[in-house]
N, C-alpha and C. Protein backbone atom coordinates (compact mmCIF):
# COMPACT_ATOMS: atom_id res chain seq x y z
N UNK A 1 99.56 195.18 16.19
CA UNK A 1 99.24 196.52 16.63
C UNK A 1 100.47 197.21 17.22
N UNK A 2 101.43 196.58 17.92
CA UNK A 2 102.62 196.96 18.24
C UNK A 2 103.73 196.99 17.17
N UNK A 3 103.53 197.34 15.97
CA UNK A 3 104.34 197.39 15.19
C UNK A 3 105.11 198.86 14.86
N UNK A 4 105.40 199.02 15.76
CA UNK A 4 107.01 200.14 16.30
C UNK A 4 105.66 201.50 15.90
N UNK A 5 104.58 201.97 16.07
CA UNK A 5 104.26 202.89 15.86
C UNK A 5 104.14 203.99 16.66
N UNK A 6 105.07 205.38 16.13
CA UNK A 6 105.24 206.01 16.51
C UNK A 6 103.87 207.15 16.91
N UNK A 7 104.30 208.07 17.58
CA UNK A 7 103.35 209.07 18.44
C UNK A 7 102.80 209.55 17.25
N UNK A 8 103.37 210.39 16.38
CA UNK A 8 102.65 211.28 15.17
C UNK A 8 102.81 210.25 13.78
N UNK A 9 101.72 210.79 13.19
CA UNK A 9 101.71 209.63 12.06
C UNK A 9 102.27 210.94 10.80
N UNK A 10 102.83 210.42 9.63
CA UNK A 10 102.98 211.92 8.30
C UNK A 10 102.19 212.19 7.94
N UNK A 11 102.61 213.32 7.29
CA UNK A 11 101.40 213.78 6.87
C UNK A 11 100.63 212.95 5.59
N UNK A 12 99.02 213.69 5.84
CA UNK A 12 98.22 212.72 5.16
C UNK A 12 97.59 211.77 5.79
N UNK A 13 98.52 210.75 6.52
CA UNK A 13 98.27 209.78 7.04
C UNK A 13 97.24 210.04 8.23
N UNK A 14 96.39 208.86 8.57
CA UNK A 14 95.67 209.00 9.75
C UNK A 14 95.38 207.76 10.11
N UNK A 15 95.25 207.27 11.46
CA UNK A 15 94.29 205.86 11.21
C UNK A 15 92.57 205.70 11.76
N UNK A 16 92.51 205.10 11.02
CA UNK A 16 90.77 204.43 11.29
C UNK A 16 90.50 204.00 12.18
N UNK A 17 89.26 204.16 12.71
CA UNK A 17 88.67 203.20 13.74
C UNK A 17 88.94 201.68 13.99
N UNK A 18 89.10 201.07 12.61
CA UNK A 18 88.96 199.84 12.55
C UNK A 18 90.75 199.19 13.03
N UNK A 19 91.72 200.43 12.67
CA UNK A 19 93.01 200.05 12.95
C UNK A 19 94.10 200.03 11.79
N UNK A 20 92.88 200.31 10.49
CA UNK A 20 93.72 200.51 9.02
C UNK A 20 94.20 201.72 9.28
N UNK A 21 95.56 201.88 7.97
CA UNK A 21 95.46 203.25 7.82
C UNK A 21 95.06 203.79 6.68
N UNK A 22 95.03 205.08 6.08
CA UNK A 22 94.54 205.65 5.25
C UNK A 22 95.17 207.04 4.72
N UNK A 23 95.17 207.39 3.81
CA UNK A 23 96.21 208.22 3.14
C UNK A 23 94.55 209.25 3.00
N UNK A 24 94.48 210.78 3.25
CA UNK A 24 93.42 211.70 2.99
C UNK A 24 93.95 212.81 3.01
N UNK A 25 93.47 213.23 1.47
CA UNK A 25 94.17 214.29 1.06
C UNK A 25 93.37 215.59 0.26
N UNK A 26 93.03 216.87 1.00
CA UNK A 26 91.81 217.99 0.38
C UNK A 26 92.67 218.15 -1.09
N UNK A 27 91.68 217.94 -1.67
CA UNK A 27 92.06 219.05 -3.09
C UNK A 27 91.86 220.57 -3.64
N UNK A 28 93.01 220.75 -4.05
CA UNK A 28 92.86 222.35 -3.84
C UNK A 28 91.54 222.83 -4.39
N UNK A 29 91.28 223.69 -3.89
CA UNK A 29 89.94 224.48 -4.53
C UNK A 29 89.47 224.76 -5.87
N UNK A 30 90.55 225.02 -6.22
CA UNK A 30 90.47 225.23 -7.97
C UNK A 30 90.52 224.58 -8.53
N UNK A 31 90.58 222.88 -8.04
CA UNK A 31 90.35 221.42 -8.95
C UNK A 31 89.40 220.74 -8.17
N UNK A 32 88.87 221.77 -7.44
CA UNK A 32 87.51 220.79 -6.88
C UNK A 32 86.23 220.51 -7.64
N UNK A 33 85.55 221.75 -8.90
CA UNK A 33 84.95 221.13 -9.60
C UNK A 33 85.02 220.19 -10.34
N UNK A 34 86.78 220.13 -10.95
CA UNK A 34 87.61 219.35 -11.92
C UNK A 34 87.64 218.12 -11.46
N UNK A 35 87.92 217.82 -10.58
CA UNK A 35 87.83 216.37 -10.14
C UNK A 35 86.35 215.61 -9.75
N UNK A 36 85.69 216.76 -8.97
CA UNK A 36 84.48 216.17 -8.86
C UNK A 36 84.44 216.06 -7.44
N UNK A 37 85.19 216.34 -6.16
CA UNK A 37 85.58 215.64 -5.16
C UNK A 37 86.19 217.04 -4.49
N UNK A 38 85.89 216.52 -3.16
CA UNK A 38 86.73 217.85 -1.67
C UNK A 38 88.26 217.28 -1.13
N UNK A 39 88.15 215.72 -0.96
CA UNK A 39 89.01 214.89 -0.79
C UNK A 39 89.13 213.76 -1.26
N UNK A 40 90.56 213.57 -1.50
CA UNK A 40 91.08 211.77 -1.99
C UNK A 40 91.29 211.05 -0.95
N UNK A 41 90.73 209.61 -0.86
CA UNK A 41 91.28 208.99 0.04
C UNK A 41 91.74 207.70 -0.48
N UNK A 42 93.07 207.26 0.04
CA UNK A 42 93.50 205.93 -0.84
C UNK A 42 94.03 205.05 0.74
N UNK A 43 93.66 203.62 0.80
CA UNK A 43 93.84 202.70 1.75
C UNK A 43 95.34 202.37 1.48
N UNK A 44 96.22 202.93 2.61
CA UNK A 44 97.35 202.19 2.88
C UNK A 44 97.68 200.91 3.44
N UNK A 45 96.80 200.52 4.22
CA UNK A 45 97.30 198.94 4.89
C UNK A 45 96.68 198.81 6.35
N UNK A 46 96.96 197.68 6.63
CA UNK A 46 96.36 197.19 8.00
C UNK A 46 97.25 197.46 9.41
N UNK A 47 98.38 197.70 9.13
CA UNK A 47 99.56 197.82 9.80
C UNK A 47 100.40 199.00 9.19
N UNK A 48 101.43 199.42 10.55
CA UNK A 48 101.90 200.60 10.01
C UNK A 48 102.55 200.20 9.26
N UNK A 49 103.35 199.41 9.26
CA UNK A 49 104.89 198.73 8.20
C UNK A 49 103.92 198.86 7.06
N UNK A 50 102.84 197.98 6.62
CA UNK A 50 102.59 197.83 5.21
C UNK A 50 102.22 199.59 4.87
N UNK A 51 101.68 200.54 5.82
CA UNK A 51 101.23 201.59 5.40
C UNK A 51 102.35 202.21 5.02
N UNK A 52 103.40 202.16 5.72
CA UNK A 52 104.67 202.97 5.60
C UNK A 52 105.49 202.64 4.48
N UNK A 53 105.17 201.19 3.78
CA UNK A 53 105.70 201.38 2.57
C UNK A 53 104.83 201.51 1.42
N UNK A 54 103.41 201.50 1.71
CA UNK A 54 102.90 201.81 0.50
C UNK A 54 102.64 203.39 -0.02
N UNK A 55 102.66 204.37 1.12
CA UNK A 55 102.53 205.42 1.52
C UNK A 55 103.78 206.28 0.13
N UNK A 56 104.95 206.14 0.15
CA UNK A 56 105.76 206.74 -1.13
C UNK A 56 104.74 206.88 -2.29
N UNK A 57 104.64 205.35 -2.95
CA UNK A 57 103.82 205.37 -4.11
C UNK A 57 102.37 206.39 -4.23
N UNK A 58 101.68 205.85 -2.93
CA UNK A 58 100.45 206.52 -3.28
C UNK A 58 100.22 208.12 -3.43
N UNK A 59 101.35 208.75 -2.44
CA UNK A 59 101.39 209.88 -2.43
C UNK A 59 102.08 210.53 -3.96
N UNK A 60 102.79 209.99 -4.57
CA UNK A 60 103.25 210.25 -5.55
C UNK A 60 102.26 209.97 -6.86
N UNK A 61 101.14 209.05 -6.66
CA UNK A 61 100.68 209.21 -7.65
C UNK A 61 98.97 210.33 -7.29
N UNK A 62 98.75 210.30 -6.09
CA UNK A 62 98.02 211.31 -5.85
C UNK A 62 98.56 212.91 -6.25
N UNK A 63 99.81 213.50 -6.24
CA UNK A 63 100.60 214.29 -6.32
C UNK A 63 100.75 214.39 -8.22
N UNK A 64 100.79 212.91 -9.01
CA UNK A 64 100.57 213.33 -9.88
C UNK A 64 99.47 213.57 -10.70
N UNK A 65 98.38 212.88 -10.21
CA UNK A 65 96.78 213.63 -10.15
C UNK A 65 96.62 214.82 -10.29
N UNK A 66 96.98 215.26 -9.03
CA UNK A 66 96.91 217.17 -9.28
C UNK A 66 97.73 217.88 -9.99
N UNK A 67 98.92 216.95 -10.31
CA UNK A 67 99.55 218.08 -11.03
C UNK A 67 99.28 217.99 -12.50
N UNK A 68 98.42 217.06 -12.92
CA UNK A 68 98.55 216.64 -14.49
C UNK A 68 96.55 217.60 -14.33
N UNK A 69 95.98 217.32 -13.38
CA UNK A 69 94.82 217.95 -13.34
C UNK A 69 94.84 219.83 -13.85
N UNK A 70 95.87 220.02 -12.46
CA UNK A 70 96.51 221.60 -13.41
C UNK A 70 96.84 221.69 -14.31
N UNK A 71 97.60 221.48 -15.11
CA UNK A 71 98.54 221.15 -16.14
C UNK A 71 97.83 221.38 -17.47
N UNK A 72 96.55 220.76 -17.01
CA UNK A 72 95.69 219.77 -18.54
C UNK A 72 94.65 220.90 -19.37
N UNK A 73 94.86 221.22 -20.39
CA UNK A 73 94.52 222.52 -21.07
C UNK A 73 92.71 221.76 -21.12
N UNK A 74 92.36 223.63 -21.59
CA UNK A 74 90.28 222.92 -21.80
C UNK A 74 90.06 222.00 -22.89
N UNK A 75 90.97 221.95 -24.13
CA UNK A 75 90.74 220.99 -25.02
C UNK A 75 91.00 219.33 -24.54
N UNK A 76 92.06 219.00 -24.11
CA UNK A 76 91.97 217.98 -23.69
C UNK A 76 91.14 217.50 -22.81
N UNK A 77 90.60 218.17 -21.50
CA UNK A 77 89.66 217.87 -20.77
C UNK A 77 88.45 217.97 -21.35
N UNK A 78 88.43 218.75 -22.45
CA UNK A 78 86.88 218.68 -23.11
C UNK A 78 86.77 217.28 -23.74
N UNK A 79 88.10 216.93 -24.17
CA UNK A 79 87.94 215.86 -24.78
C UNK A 79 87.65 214.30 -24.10
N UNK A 80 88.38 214.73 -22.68
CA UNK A 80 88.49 213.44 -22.05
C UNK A 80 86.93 213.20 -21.81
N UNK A 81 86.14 214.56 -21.18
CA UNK A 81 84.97 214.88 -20.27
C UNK A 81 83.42 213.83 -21.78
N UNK A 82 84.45 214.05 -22.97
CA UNK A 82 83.18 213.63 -23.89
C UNK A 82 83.24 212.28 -23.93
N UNK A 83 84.70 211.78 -24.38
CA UNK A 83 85.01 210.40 -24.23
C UNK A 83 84.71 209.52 -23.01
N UNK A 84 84.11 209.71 -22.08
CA UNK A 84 84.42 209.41 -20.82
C UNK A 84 82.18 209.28 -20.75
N UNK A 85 81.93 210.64 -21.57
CA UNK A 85 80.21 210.79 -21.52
C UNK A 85 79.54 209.93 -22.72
N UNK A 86 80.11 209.93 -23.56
CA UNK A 86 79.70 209.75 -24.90
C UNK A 86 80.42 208.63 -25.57
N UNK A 87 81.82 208.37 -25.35
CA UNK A 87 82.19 207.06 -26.35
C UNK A 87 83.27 207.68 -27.38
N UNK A 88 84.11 206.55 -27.66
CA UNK A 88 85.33 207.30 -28.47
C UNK A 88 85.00 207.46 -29.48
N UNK A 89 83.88 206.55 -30.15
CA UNK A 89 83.33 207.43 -31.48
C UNK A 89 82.93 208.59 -31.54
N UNK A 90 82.26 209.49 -30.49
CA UNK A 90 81.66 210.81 -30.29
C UNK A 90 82.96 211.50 -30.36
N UNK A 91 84.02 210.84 -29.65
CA UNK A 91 84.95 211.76 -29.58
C UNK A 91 86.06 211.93 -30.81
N UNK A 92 86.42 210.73 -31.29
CA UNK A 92 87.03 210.92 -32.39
C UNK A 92 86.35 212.05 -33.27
N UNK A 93 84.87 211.35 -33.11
CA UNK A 93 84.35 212.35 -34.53
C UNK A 93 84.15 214.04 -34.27
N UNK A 94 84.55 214.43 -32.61
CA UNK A 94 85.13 215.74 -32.39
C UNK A 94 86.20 216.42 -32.36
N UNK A 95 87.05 215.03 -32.51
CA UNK A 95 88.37 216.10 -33.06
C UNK A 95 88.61 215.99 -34.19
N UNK A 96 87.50 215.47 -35.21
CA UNK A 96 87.93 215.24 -36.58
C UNK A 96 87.41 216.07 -37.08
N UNK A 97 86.81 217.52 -36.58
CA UNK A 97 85.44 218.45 -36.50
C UNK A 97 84.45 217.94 -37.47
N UNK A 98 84.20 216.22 -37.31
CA UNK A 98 82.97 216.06 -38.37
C UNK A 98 81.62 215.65 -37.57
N UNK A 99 81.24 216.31 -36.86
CA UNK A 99 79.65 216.56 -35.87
C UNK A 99 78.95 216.98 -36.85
N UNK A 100 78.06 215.70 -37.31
CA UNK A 100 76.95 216.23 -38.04
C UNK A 100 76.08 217.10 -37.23
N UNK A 101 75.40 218.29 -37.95
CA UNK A 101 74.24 219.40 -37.72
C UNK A 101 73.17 218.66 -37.22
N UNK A 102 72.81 218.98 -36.48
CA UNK A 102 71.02 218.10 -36.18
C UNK A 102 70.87 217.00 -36.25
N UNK A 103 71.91 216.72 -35.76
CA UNK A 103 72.23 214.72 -35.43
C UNK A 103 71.71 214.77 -33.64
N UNK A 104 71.35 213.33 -33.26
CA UNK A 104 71.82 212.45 -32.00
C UNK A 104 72.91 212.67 -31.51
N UNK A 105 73.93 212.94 -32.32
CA UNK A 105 75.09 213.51 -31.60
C UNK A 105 75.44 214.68 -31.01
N UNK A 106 74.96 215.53 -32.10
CA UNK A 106 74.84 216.95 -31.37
C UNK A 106 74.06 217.16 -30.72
N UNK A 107 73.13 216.71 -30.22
CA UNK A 107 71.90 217.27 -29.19
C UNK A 107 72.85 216.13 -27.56
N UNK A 108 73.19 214.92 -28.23
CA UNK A 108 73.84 214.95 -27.10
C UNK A 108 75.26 215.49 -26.37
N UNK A 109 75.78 216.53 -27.10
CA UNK A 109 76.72 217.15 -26.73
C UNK A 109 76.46 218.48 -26.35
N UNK A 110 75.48 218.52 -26.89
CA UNK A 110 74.60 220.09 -26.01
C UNK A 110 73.73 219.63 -24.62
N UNK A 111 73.58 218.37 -24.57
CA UNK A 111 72.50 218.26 -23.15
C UNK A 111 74.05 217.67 -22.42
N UNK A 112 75.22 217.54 -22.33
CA UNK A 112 76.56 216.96 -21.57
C UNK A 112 76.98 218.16 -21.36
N UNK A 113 77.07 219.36 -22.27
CA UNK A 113 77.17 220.52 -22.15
C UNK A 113 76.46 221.16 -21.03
N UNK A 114 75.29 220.93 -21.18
CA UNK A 114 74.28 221.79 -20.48
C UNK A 114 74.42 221.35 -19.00
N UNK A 115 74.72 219.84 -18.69
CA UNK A 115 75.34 219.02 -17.47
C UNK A 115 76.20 219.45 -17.08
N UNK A 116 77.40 220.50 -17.83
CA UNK A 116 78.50 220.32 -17.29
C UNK A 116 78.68 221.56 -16.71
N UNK A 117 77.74 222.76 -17.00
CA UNK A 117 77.49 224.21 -16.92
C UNK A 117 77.01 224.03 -15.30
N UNK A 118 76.03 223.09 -15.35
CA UNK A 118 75.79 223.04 -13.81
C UNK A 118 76.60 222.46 -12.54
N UNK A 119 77.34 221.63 -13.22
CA UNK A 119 78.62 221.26 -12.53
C UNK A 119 79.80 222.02 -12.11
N UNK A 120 79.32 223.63 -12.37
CA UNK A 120 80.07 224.94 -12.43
C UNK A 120 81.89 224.62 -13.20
N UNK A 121 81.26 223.84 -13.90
CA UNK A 121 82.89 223.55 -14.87
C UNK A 121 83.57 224.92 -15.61
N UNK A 122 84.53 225.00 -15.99
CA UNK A 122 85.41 226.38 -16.38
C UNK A 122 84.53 226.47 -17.72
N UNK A 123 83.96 228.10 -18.01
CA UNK A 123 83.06 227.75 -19.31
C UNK A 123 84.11 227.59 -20.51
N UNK A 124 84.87 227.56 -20.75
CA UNK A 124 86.03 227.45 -22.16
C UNK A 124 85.58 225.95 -22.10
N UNK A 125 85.74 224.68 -20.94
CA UNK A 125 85.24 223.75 -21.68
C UNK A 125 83.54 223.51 -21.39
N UNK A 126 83.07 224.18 -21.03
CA UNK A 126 81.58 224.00 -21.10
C UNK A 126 81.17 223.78 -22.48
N UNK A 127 82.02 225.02 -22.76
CA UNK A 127 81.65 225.64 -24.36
C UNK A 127 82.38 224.69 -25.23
N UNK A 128 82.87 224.30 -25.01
CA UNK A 128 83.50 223.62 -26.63
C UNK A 128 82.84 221.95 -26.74
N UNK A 129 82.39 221.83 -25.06
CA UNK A 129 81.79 220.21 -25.31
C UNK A 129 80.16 220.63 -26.06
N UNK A 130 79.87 221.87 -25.42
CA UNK A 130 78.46 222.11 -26.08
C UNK A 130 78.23 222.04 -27.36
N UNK A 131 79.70 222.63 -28.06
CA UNK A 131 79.37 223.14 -29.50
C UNK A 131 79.90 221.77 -30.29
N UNK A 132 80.60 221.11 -29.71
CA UNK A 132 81.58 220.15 -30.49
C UNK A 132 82.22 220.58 -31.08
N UNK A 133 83.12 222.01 -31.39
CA UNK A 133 84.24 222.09 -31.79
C UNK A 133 85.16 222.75 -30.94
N UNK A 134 86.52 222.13 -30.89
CA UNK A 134 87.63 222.47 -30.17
C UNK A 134 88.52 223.20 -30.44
N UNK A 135 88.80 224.23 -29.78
CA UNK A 135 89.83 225.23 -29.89
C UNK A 135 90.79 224.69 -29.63
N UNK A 136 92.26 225.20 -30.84
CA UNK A 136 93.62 225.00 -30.45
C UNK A 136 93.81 225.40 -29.09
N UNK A 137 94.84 224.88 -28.93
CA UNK A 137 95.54 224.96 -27.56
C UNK A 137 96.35 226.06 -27.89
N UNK A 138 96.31 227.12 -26.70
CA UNK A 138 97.28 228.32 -26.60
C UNK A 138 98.34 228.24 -26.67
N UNK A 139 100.02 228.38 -27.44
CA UNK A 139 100.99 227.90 -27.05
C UNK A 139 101.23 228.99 -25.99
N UNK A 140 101.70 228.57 -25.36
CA UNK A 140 102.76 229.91 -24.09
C UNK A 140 104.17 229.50 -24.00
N UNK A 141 104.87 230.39 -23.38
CA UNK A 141 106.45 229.80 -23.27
C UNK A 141 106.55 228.48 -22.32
N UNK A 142 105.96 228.11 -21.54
CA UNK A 142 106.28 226.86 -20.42
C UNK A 142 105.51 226.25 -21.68
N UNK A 143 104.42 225.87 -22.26
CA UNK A 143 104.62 224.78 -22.81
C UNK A 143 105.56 224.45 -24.05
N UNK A 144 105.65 225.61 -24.66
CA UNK A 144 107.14 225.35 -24.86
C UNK A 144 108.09 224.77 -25.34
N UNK A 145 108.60 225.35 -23.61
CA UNK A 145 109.66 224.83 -22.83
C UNK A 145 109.56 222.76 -22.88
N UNK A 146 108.26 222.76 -21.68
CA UNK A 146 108.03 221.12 -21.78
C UNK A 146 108.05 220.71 -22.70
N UNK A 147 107.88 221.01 -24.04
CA UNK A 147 107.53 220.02 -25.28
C UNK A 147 109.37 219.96 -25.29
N UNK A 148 109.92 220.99 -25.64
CA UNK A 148 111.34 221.00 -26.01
C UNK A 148 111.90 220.24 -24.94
N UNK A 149 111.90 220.17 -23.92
CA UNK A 149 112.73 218.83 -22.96
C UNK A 149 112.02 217.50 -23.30
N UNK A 150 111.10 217.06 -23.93
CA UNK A 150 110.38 215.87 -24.17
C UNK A 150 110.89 215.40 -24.93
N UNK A 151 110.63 216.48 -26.10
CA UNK A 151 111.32 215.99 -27.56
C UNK A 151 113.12 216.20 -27.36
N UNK A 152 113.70 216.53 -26.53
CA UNK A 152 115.50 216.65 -26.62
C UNK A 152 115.61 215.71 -25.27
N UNK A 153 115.01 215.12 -24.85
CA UNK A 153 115.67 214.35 -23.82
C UNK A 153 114.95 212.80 -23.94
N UNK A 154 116.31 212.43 -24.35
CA UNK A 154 115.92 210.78 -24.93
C UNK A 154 116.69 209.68 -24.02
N UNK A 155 117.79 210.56 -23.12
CA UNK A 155 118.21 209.34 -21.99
C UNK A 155 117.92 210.35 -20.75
N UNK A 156 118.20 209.21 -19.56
CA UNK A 156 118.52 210.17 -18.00
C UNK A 156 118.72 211.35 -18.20
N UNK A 157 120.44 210.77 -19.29
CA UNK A 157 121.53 211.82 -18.44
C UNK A 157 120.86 213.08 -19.52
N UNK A 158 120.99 213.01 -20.73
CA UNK A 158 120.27 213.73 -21.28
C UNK A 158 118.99 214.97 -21.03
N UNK A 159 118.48 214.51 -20.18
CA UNK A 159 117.18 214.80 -19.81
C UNK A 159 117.43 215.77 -18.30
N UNK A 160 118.25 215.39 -17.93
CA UNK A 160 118.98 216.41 -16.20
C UNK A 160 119.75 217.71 -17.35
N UNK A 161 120.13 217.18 -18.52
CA UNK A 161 121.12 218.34 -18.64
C UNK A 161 120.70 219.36 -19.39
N UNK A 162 119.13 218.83 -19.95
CA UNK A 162 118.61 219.75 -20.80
C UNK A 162 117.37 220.79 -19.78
N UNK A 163 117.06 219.81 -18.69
CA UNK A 163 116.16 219.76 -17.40
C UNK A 163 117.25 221.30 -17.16
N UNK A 164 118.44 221.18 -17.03
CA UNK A 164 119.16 222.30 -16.09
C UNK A 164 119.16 223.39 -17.19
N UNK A 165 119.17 222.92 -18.30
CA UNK A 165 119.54 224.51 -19.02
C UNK A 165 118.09 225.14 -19.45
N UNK A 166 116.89 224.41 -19.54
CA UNK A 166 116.14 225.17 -19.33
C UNK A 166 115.49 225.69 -17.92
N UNK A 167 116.11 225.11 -16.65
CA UNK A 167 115.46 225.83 -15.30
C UNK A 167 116.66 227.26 -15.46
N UNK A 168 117.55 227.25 -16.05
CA UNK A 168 118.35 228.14 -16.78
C UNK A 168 117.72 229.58 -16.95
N UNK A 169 117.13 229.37 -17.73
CA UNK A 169 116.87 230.08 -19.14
C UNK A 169 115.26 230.87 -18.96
N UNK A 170 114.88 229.88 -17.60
CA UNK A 170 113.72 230.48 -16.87
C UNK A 170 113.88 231.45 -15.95
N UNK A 171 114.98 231.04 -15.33
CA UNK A 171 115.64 231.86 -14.15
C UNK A 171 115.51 233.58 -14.97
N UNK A 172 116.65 233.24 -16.04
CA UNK A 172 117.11 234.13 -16.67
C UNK A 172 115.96 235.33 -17.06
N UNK A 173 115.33 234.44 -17.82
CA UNK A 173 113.86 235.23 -18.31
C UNK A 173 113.13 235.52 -16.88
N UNK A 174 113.18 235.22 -15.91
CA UNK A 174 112.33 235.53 -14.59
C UNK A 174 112.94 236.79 -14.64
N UNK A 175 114.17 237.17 -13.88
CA UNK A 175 115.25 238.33 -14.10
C UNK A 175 114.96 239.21 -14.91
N UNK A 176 114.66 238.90 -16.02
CA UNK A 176 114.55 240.32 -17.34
C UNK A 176 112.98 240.95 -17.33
N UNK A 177 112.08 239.46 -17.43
CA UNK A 177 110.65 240.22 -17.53
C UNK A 177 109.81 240.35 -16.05
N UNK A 178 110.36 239.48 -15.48
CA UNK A 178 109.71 239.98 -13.93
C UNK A 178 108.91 239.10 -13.91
């Protein structure tokens, strides 16, 4: 219990009654239907030392939670939301757009649908798990951008230098179109 712990704990951090600590973290509002959840909580350790080093990782992969949660267009989440309800056969056979008419399948992608409407989910994927067919994905300039540093950056160093000329080229375009 005397393990050098200081007055304020970081952020996130808090400890328990019991003497653990615990990493608790709100999720923003606009991924609160998306996730399902108000807050994450992930167990750091019994002691501060073990909390204090597990604390990097967890926060980093909580951090990439939300950011891949934003990130993640309605097709893919429609897709995950079916695979996840229904089975990768349901789902394969929705992105292969071959959903038989007046099948078991389609009535169960209209009653997961109809589940997911009440779950106040974004209707773009309400709608596409209802219907079983999926809309392309919008291209915009940031995605892009990301695909083009994915596909051109095949080492580190590579990847910082293509990383800089497109935070570049964003800048630039920020400047012209506002």
């Amino acid at each position: 219990m005397n393990d050098e712990m200081p007055i304020n704990l970081p952020r996130y951090v808090f400890r328990r009654a019991n003497g653990s600590f615990r990493y608790k973290r709100n999720v923003p509002k606009h991924l609160r239907a998306l996730l399902g959840k108000d807050t994450l909580y992930r167990q750091l350790g019994d002691s501060y030392r073990e909390a204090m080093q597990a604390l990097p990782l967890v926060h980093a992969r909580v951090e990439a939670l939300l950011n891949d949660e934003t990130n993640k267009s309605a097709r893919e989440r429609s897709v995950e939301l079916i695979r996840g309800a229904l089975g990768d056969e349901v789902a394969e056979l929705v992105l292969a757009e071959a959903v038989p008419e007046y099948s078991p399948i389609e009535d169960a992608l209209n009653d997961l649908g109809k589940a997911l409407h009440k779950q106040k989910l974004p209707a773009e994927v309400v709608q596409q798990v209802y219907s079983g067919r999926l809309k392309p994905d919008t291209m915009t300039l940031e995605k892009a951008l990301q695909e083009y540093v994915a596909y051109k950056s095949d080492t580190p160093k590579a990847a910082r230098e293509i990383g800089q000329r497109v935070e570049r080229l964003r800048r630039d375009m920020q400047a012209v179109f506002g």
